[in-house]
Protein backbone atom coordinates (compact mmCIF):
# COMPACT_ATOMS: atom_id res chain seq x y z
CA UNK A 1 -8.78 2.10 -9.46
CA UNK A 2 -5.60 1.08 -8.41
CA UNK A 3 -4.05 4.31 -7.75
CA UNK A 4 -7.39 5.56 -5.25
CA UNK A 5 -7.36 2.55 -3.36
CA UNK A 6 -3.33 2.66 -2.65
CA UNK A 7 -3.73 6.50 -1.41
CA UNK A 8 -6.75 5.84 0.14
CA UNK A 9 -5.24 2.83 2.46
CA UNK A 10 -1.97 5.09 3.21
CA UNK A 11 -3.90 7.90 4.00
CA UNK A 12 -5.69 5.65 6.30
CA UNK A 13 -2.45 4.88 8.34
CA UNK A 14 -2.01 8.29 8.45
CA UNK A 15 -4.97 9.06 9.88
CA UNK A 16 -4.28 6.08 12.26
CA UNK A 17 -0.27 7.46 13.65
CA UNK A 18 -1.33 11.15 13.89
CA UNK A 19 -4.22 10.00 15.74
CA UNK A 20 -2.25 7.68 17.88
CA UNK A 21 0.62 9.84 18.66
CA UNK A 22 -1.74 12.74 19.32
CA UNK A 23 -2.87 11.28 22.39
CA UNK A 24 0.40 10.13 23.26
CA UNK A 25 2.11 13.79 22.76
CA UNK A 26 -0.73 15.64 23.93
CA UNK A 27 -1.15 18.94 21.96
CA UNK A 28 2.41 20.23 21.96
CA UNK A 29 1.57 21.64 18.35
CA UNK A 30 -0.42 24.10 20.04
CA UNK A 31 0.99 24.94 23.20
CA UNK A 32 4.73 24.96 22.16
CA UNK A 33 5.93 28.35 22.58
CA UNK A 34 9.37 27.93 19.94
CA UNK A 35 11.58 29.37 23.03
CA UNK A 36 14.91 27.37 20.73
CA UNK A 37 13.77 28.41 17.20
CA UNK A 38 12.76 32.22 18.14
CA UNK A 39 16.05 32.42 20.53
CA UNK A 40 18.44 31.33 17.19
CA UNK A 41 16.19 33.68 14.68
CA UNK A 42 16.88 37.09 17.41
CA UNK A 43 20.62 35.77 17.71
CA UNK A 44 20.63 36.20 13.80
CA UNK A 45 18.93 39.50 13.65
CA UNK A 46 15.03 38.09 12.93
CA UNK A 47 12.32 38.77 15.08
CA UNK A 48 9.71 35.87 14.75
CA UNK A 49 6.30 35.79 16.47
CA UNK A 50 5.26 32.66 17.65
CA UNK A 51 2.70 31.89 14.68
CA UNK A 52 5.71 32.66 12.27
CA UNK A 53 8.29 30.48 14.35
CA UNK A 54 5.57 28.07 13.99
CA UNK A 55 5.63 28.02 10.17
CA UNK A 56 9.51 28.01 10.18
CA UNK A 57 9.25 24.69 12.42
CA UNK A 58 6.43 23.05 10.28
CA UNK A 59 8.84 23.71 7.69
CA UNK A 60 12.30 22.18 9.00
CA UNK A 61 10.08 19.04 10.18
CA UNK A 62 9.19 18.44 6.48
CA UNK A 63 13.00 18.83 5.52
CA UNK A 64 14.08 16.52 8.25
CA UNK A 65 11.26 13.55 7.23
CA UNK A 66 12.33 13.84 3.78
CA UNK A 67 15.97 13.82 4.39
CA UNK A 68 15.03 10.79 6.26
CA UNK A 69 15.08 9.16 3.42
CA UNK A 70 18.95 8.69 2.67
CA UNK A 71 18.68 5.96 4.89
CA UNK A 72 16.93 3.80 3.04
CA UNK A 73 13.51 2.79 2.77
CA UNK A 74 11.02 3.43 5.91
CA UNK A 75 7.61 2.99 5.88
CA UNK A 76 7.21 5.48 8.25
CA UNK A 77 9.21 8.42 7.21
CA UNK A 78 6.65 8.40 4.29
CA UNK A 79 3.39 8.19 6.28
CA UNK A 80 4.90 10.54 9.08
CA UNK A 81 6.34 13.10 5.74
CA UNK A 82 2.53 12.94 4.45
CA UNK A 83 1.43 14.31 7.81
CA UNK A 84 3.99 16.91 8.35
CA UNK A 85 3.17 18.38 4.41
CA UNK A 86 -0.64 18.69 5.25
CA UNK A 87 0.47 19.86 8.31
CA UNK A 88 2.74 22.70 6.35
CA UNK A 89 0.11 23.37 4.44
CA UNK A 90 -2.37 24.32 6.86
CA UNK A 91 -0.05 26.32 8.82
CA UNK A 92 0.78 28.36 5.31
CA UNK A 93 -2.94 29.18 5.20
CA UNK A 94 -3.33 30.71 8.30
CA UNK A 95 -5.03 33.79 8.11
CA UNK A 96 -1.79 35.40 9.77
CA UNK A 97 -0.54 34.65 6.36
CA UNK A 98 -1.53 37.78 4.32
CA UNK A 99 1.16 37.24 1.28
CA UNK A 100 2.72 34.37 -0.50
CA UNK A 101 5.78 34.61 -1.79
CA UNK A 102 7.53 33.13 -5.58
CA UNK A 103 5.14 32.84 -8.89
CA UNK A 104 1.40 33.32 -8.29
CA UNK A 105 -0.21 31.00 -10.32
């Protein structure tokens, strides 16, 4: 089906960038300690750990791929957006992550 084989070949290039810039980036996803992000959340009166500053990060990422966007068509900013949402996602299902928040479904 037409539909399959188009997400299946995207999801493929994925695979094939996060891989690539993985080993180029080494894992800063793990090792980054949010100094900027958990500096401007205490400046504002919010105390983040580093898991939650994590979250907060995954989050802005996503924003900033998708905003992307305005610019006009990019192959990329849609491959690298997929990424950064499963990315998100994981991150939101930590088990740090006791509570969800909006409609339970």
């Amino acid at each position: 089906m037409r539909f399959e084989r188009n997400a299946e070949a995207s999801l493929a290039k994925v695979r094939a960038i996060f891989t690539e810039r993985g080993g180029q980036y080494a894992d800063t996803w793990e090792l980054a300690q949010w100094v900027k992000t958990i500096a401007v959340a205490r400046s504002i009166g919010i105390e983040l750990s580093n898991e939650q500053a994590r979250k907060i990060v995954a989050a802005a990422l996503c924003d900033v791929k998708y905003w992307r966007n305005l610019g006009g068509y990019k192959e990329d900013n849609l491959l690298d957006g997929i990424a950064y949402d499963a990315n998100l996602m994981a991150e939101m299902s930590t088990d740090e992550q006791k509570h969800q928040s909006g409609p339970q479904t």
